[in-house]
N, C-alpha and C. Protein backbone atom coordinates (compact mmCIF):
# COMPACT_ATOMS: atom_id res chain seq x y z
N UNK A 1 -34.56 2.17 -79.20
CA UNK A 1 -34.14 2.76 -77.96
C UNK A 1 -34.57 1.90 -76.80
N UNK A 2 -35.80 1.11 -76.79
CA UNK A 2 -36.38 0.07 -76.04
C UNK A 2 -35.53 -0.90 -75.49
N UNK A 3 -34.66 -1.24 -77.10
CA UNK A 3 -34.03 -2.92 -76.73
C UNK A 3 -32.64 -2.27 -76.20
N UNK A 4 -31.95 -0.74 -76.27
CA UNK A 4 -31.29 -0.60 -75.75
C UNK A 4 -31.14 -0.22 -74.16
N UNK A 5 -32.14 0.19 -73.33
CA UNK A 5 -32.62 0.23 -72.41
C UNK A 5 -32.69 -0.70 -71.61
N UNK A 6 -33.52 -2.03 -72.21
CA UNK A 6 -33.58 -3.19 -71.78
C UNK A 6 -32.04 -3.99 -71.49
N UNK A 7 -31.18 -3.44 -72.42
CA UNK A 7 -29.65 -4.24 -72.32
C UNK A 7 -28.83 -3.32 -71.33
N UNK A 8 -28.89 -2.32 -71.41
CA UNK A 8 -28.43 -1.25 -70.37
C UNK A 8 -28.75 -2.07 -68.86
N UNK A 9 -30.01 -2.23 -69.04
CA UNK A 9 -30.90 -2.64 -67.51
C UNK A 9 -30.43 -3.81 -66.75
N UNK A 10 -29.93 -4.80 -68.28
CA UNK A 10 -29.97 -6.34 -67.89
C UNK A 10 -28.16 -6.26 -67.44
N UNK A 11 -27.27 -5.08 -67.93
CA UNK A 11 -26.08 -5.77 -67.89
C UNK A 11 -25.46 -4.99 -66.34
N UNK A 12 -26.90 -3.54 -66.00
CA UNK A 12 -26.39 -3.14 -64.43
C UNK A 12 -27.08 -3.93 -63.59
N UNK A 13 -27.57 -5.01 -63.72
CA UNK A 13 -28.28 -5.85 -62.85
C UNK A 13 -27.44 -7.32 -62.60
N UNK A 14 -26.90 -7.34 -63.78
CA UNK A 14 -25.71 -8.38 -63.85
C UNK A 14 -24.38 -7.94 -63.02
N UNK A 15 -24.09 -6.65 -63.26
CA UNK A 15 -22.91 -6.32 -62.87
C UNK A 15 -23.18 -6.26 -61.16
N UNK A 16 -24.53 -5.95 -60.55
CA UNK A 16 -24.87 -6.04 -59.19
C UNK A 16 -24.69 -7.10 -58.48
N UNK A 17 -25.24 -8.40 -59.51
CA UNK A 17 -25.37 -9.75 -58.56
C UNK A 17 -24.06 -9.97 -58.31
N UNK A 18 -22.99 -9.60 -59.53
CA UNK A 18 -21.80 -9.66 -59.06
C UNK A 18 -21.00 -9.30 -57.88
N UNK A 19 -21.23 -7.79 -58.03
CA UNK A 19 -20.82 -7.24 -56.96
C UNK A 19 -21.22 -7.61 -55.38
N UNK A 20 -22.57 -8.35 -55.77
CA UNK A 20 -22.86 -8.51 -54.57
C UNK A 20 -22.44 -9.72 -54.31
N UNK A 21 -21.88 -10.98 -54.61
CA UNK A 21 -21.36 -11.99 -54.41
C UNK A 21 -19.90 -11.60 -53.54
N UNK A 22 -19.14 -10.94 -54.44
CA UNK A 22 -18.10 -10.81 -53.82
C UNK A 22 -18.12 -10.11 -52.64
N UNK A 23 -18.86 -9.27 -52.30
CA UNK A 23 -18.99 -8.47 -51.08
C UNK A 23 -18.83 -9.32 -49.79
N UNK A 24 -19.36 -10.65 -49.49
CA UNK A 24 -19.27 -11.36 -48.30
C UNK A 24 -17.37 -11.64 -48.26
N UNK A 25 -16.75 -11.59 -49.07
CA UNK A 25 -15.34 -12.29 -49.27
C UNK A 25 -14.52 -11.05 -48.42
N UNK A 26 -14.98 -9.67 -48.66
CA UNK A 26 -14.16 -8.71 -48.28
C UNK A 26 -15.02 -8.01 -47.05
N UNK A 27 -15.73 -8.52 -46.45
CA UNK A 27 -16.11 -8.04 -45.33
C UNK A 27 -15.55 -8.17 -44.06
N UNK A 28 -15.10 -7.03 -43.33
CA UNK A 28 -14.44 -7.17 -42.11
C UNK A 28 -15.52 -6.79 -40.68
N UNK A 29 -14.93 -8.03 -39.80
CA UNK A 29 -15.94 -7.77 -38.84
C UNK A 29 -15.16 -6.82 -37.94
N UNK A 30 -15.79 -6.11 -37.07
CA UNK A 30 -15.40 -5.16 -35.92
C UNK A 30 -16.15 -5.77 -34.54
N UNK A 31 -15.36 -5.49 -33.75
CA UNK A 31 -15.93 -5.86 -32.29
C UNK A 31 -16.44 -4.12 -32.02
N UNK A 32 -17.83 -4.13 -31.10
CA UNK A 32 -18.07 -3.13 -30.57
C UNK A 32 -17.84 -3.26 -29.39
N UNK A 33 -17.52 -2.13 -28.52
CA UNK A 33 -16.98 -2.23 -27.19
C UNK A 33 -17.45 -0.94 -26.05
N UNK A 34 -17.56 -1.69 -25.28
CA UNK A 34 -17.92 -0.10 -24.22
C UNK A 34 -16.60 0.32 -23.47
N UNK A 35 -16.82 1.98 -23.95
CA UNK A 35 -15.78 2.22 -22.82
C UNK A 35 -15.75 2.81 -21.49
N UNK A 36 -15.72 2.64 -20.11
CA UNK A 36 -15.89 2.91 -19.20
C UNK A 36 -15.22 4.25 -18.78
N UNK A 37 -13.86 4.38 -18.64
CA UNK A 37 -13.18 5.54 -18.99
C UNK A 37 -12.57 5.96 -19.88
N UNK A 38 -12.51 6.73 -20.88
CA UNK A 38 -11.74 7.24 -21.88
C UNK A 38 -11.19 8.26 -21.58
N UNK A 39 -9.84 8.40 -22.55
CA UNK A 39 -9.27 9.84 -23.38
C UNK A 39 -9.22 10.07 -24.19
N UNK A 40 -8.93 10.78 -25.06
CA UNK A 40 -9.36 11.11 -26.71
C UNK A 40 -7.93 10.91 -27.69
N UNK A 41 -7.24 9.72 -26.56
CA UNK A 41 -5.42 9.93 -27.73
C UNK A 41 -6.12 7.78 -27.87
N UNK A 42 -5.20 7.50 -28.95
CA UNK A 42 -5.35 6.55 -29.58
C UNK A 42 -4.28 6.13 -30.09
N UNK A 43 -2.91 6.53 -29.17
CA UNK A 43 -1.32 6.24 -29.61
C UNK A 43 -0.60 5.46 -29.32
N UNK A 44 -1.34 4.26 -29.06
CA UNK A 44 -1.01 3.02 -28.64
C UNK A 44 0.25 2.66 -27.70
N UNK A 45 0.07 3.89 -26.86
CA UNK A 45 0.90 3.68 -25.54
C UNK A 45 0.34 2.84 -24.55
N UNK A 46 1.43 2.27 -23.50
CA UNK A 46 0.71 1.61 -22.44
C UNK A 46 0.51 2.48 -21.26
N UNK A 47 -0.71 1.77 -20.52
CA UNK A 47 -0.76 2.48 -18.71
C UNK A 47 -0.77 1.05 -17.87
N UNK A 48 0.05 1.01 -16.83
CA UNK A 48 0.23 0.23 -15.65
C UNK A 48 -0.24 0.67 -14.76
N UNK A 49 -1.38 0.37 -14.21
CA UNK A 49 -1.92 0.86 -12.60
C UNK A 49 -1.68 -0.80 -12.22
N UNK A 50 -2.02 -0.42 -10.94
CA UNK A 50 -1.82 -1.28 -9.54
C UNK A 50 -2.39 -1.52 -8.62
N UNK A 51 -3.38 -2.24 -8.20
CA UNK A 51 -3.97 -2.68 -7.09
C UNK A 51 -4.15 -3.96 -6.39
N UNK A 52 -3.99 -3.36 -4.74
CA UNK A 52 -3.34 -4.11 -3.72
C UNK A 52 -4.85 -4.77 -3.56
N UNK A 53 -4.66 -6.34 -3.73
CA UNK A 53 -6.26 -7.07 -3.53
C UNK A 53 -6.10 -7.61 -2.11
N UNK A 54 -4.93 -8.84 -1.87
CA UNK A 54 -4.79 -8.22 -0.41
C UNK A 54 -3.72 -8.29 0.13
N UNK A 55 -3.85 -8.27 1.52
CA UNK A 55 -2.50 -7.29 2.56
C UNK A 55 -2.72 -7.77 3.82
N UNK A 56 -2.01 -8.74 4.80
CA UNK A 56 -2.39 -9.42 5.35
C UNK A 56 -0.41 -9.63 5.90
N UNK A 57 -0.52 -9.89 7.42
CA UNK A 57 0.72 -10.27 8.22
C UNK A 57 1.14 -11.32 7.73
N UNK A 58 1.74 -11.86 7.97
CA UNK A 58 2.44 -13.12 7.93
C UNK A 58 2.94 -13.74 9.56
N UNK A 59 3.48 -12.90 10.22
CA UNK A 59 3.78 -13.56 11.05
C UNK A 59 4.27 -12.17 12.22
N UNK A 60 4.15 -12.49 13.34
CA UNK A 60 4.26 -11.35 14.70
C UNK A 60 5.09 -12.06 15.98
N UNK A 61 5.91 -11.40 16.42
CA UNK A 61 6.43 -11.97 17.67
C UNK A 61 5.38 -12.15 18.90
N UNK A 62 5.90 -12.97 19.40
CA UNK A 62 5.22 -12.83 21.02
C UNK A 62 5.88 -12.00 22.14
N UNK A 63 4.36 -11.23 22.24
CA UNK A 63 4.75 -10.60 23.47
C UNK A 63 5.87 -10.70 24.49
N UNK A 64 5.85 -11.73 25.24
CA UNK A 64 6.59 -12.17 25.89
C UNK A 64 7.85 -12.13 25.73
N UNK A 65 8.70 -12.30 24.48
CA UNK A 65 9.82 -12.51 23.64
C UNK A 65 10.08 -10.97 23.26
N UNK A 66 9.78 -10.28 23.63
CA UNK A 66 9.92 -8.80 23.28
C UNK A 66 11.63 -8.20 24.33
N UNK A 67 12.53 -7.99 23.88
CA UNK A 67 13.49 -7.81 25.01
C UNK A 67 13.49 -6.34 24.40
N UNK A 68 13.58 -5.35 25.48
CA UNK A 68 14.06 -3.75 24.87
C UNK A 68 15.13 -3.93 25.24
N UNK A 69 16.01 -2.26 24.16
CA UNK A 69 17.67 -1.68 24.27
C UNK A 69 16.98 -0.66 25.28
N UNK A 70 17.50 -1.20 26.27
CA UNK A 70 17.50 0.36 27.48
C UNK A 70 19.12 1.56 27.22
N UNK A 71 18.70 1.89 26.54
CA UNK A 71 19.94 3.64 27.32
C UNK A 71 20.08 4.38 28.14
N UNK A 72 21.01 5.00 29.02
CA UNK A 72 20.65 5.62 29.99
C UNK A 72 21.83 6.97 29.49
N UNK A 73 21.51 8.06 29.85
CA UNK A 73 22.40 8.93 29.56
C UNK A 73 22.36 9.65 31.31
N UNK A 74 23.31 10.53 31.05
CA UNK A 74 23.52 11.26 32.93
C UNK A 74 23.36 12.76 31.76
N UNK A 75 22.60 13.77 32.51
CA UNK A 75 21.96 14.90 32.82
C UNK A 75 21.91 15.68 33.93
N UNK A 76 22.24 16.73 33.21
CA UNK A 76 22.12 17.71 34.57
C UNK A 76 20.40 18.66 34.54
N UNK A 77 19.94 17.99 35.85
CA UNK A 77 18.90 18.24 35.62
C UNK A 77 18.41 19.74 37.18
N UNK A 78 17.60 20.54 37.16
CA UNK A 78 17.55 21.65 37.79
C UNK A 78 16.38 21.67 38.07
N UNK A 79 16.16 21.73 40.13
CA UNK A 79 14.95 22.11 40.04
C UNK A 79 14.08 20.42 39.82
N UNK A 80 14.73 19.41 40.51
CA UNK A 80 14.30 18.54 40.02
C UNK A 80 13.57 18.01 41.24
N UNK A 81 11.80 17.43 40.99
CA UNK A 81 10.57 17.10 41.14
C UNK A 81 9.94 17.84 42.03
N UNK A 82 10.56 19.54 41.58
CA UNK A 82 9.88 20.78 42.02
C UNK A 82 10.38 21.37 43.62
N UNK A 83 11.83 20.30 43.64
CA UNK A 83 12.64 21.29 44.18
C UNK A 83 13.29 22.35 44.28
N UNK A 84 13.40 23.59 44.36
CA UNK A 84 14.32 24.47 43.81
C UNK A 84 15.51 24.58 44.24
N UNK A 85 15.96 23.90 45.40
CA UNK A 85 17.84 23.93 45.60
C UNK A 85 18.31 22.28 45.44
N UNK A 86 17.48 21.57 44.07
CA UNK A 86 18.04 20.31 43.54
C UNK A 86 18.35 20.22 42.90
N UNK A 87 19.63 20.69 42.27
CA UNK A 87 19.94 20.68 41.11
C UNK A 87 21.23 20.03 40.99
N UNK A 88 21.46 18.78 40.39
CA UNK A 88 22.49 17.61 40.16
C UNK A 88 22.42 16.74 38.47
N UNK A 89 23.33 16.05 38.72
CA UNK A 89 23.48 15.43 37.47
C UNK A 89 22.94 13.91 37.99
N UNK A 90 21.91 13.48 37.00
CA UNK A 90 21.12 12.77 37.38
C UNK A 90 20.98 11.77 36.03
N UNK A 91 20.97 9.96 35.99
CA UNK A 91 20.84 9.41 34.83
C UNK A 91 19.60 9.20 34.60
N UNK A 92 19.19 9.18 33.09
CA UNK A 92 18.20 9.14 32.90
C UNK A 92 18.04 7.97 31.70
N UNK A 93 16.75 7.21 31.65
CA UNK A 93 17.18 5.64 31.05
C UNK A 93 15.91 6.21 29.79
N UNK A 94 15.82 5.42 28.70
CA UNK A 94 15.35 5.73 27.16
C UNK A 94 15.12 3.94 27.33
N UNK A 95 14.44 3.25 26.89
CA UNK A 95 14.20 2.04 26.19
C UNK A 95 13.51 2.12 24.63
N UNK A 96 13.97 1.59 24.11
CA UNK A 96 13.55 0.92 23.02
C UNK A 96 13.64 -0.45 22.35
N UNK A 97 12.61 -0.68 21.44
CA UNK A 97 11.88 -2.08 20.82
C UNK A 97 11.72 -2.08 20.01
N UNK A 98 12.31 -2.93 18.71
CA UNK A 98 11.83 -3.22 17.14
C UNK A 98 11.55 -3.93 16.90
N UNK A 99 10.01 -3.91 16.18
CA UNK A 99 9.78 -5.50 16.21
C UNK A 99 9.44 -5.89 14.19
N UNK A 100 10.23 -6.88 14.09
CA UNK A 100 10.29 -7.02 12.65
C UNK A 100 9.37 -8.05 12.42
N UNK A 101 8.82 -7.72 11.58
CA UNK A 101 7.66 -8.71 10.90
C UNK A 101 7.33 -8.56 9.44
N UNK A 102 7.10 -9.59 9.10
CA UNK A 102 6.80 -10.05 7.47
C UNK A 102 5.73 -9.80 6.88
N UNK A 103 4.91 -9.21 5.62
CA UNK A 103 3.82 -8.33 5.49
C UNK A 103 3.42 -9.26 4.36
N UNK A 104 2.53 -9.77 3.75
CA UNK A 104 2.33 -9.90 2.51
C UNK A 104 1.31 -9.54 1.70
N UNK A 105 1.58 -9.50 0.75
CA UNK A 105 0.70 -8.57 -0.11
C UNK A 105 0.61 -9.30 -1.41
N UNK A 106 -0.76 -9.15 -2.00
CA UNK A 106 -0.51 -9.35 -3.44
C UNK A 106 -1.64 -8.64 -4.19
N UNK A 107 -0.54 -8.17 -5.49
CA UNK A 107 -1.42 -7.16 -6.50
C UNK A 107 -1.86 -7.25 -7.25
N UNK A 108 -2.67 -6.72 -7.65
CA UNK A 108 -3.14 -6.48 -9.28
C UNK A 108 -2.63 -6.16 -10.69
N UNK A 109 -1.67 -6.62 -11.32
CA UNK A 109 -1.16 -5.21 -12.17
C UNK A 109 -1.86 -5.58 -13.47
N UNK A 110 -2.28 -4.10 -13.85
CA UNK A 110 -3.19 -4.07 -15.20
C UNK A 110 -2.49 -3.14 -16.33
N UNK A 111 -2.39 -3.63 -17.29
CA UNK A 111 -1.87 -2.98 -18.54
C UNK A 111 -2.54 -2.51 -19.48
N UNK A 112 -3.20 -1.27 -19.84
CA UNK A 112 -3.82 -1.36 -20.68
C UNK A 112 -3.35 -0.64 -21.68
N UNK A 113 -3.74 -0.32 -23.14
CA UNK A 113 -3.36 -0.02 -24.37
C UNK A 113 -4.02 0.77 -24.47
N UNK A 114 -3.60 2.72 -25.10
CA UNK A 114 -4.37 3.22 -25.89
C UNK A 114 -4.17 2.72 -27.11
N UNK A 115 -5.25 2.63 -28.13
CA UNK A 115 -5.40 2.18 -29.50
C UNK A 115 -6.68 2.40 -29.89
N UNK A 116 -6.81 2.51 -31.43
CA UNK A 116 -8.24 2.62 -32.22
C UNK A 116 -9.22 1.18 -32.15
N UNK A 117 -8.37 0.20 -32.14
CA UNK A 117 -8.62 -0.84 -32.22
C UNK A 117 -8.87 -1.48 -30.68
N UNK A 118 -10.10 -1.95 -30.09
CA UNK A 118 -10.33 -2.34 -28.71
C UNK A 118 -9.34 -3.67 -28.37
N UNK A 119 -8.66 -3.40 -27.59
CA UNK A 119 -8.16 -4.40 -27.13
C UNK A 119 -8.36 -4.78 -25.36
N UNK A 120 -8.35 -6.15 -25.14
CA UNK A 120 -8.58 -6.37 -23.20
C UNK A 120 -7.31 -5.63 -22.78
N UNK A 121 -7.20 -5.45 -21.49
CA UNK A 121 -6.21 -5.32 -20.81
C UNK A 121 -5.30 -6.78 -20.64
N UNK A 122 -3.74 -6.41 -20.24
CA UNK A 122 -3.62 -7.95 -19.88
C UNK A 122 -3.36 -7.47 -17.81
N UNK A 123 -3.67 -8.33 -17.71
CA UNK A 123 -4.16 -8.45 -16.04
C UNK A 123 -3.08 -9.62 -15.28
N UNK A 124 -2.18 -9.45 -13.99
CA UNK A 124 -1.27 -10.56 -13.84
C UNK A 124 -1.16 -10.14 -11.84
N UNK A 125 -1.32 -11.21 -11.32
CA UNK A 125 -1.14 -11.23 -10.27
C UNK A 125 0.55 -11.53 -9.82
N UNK A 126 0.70 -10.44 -8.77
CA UNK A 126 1.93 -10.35 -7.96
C UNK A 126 1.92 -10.94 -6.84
N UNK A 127 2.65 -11.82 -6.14
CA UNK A 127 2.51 -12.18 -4.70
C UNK A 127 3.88 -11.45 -3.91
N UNK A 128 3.99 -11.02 -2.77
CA UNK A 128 5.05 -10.15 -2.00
C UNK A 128 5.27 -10.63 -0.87
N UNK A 129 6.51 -10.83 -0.69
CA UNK A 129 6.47 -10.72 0.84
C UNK A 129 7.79 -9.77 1.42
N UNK A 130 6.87 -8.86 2.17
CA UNK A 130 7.97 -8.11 2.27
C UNK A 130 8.55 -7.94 3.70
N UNK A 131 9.56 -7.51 4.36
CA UNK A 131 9.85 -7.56 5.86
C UNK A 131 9.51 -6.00 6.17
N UNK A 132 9.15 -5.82 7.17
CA UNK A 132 8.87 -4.59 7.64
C UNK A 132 9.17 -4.62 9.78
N UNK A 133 9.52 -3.34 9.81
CA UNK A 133 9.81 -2.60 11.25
C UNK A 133 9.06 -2.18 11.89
N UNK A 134 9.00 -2.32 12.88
CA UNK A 134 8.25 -1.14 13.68
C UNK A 134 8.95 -0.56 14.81
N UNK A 135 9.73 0.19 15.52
CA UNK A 135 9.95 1.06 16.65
C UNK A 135 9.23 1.46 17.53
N UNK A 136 9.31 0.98 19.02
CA UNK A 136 8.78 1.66 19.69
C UNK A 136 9.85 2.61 21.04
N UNK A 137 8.94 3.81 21.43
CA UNK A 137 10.39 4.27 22.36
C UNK A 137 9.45 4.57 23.47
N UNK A 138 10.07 4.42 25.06
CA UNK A 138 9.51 4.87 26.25
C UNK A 138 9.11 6.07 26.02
N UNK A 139 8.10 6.72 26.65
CA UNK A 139 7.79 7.81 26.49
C UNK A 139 8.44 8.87 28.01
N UNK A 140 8.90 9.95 27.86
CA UNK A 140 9.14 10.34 28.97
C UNK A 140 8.31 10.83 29.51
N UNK A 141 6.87 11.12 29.07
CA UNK A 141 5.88 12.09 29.66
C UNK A 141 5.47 11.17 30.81
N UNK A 142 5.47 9.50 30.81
CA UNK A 142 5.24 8.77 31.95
C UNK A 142 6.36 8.64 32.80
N UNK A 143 7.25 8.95 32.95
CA UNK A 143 8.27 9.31 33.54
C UNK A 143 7.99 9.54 35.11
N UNK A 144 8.94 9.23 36.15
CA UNK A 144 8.42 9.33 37.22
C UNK A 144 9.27 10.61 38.19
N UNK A 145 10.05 11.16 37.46
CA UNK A 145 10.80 12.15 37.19
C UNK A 145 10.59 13.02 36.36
N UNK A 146 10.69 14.32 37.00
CA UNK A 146 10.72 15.66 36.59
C UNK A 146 11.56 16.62 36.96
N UNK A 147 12.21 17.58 35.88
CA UNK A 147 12.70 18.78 35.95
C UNK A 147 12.62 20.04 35.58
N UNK A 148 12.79 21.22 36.05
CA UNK A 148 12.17 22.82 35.95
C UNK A 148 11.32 22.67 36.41
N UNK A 149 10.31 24.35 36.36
CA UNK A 149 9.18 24.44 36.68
C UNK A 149 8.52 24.66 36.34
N UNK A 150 8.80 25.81 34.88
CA UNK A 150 7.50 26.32 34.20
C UNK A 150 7.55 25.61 32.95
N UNK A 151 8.63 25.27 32.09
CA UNK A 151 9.22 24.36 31.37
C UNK A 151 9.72 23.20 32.01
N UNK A 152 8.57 22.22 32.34
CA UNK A 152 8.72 20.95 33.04
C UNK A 152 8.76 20.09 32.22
N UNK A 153 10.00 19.01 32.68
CA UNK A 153 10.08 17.79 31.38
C UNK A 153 10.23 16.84 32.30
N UNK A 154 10.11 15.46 31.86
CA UNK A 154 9.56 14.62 32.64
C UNK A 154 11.05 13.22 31.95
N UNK A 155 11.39 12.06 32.96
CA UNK A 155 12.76 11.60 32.43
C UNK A 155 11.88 10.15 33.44
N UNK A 156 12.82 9.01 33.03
CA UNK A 156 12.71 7.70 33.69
C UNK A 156 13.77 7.76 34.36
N UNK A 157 13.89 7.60 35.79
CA UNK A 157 14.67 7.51 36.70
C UNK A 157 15.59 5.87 37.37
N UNK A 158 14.57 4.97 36.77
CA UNK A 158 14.96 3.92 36.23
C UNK A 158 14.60 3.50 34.82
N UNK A 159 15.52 1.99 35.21
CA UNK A 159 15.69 1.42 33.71
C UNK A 159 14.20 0.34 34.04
N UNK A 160 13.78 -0.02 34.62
CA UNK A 160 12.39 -0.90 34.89
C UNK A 160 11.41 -0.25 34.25
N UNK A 161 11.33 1.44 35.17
CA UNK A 161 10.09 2.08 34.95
C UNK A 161 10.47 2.05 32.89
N UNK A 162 11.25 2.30 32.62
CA UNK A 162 11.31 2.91 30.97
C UNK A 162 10.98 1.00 30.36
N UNK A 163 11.95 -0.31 30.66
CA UNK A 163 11.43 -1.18 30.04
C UNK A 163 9.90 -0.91 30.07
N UNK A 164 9.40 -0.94 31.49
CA UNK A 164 7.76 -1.53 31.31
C UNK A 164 7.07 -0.55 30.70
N UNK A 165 7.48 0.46 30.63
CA UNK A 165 6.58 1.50 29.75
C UNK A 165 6.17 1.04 28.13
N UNK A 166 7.85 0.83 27.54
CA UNK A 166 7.70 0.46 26.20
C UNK A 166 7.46 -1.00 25.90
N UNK A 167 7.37 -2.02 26.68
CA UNK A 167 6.69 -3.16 26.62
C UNK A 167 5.23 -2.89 26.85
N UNK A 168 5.00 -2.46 27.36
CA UNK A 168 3.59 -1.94 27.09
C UNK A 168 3.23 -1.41 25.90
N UNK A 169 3.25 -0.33 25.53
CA UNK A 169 3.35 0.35 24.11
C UNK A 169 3.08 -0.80 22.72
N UNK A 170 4.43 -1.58 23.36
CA UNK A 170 4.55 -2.52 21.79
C UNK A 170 3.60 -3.80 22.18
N UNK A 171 3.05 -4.41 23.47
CA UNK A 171 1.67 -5.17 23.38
C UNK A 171 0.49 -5.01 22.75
N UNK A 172 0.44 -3.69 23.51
CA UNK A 172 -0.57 -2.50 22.73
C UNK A 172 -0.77 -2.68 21.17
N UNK A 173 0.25 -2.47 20.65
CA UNK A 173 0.02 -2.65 19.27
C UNK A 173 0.21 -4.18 18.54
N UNK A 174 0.69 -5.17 19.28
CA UNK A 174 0.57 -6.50 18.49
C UNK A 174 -0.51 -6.49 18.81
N UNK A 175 -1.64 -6.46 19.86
CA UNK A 175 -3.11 -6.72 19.90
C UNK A 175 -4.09 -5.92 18.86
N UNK A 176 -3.58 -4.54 18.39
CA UNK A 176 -4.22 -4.24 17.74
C UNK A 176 -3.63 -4.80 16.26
N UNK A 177 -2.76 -5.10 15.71
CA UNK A 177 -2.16 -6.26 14.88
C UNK A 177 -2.45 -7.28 14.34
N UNK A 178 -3.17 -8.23 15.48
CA UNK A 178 -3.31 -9.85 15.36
C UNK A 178 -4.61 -9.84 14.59
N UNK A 179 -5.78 -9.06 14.28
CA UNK A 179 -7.04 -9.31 13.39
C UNK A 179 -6.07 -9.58 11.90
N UNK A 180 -5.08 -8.90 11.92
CA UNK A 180 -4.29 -8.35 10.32
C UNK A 180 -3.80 -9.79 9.90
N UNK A 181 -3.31 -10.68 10.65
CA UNK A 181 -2.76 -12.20 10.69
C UNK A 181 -3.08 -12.91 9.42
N UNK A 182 -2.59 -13.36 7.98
CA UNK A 182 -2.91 -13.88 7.02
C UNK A 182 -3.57 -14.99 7.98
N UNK A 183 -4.92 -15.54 7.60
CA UNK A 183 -5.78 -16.64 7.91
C UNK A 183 -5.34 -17.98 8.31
N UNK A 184 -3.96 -18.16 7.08
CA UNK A 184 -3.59 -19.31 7.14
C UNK A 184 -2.11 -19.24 8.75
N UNK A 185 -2.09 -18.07 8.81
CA UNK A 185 -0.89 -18.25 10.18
C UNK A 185 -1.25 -18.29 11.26
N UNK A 186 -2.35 -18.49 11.50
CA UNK A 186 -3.39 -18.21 12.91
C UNK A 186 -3.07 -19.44 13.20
């Protein structure tokens, strides 16, 4: 029973070294990975988010070069600059200014994969350039004209007073504008 014991012993010790030889041949490595945000699906769909790295003008008119569309319409206006037996048909002027300028932008776009298996994102920069508007309109509340009394509204009586109003307006805002200037258009 000894020498069978002993052969029992010698041929599961044989059959080990074996096994253990081959073991390096079929070993698979795994990457471990951290995950920062998760969800609990693993259906190897994609997600595209988007982020704007930067955003920067391209280019702005000069002030100066700014021409407004003046309109003038005729109104019958009542009660006008708190007269009460003035009441006539009276024109009243509107200016407006658009000023078009070029924006550029460039993004981020990131793709990532749900899956069991960790994979990077793939990551690809966008460059844009896009044209963009801006409108500006006289305001009538500066108006140097008024009509009614308790319901008082206020009109440009010229076409000067309404240009310089909205040339103003739209200076106003290229100055607050020009920090935005891509670096290289300065």
């Amino acid at each position: 029973m000894k020498k069978l014991a002993v052969v029992f012993t010698g041929l599961a010790a044989a059959y080990g070294l074996s096994l253990g030889a081959e073991a390096p041949k079929d070993k698979v490595e795994r990457k471990s990975i951290t995950v920062v945000a998760a969800e609990g699906k693993a259906d190897g769909s994609s997600e595209i988010s988007r982020e704007t790295i930067r955003e920067c003008i391209v280019t702005l008119p000069k002030a100066d070069a700014l021409e407004p569309d003046v309109v003038s319409e005729s109104r019958y206006l009542k009660e006008i600059n708190g007269e009460p037996n003035r009441n006539e048909w009276s024109k009243v002027y509107t200016a407006r200014i658009d000023i078009n300028y070029m924006l550029y932008r460039k993004d981020l776009l990131i793709v990532t994969t749900r899956s069991i298996e960790g994979r990077e994102p793939t990551m690809r920069d966008l460059e844009k350039r896009l044209p963009q508007s801006k409108e500006f309109v006289s305001n009538p509340a500066d108006g140097d004209t008024y009509a009614g009394r308790s319901n008082r509204q206020y009109y440009f009586a010229k076409a000067e007073d309404a240009v310089n109003d909205v040339k103003k307006r739209a200076q106003v805002w290229l100055k607050q504008q020009a920090p935005l200037l891509c670096p290289d258009a300065k």
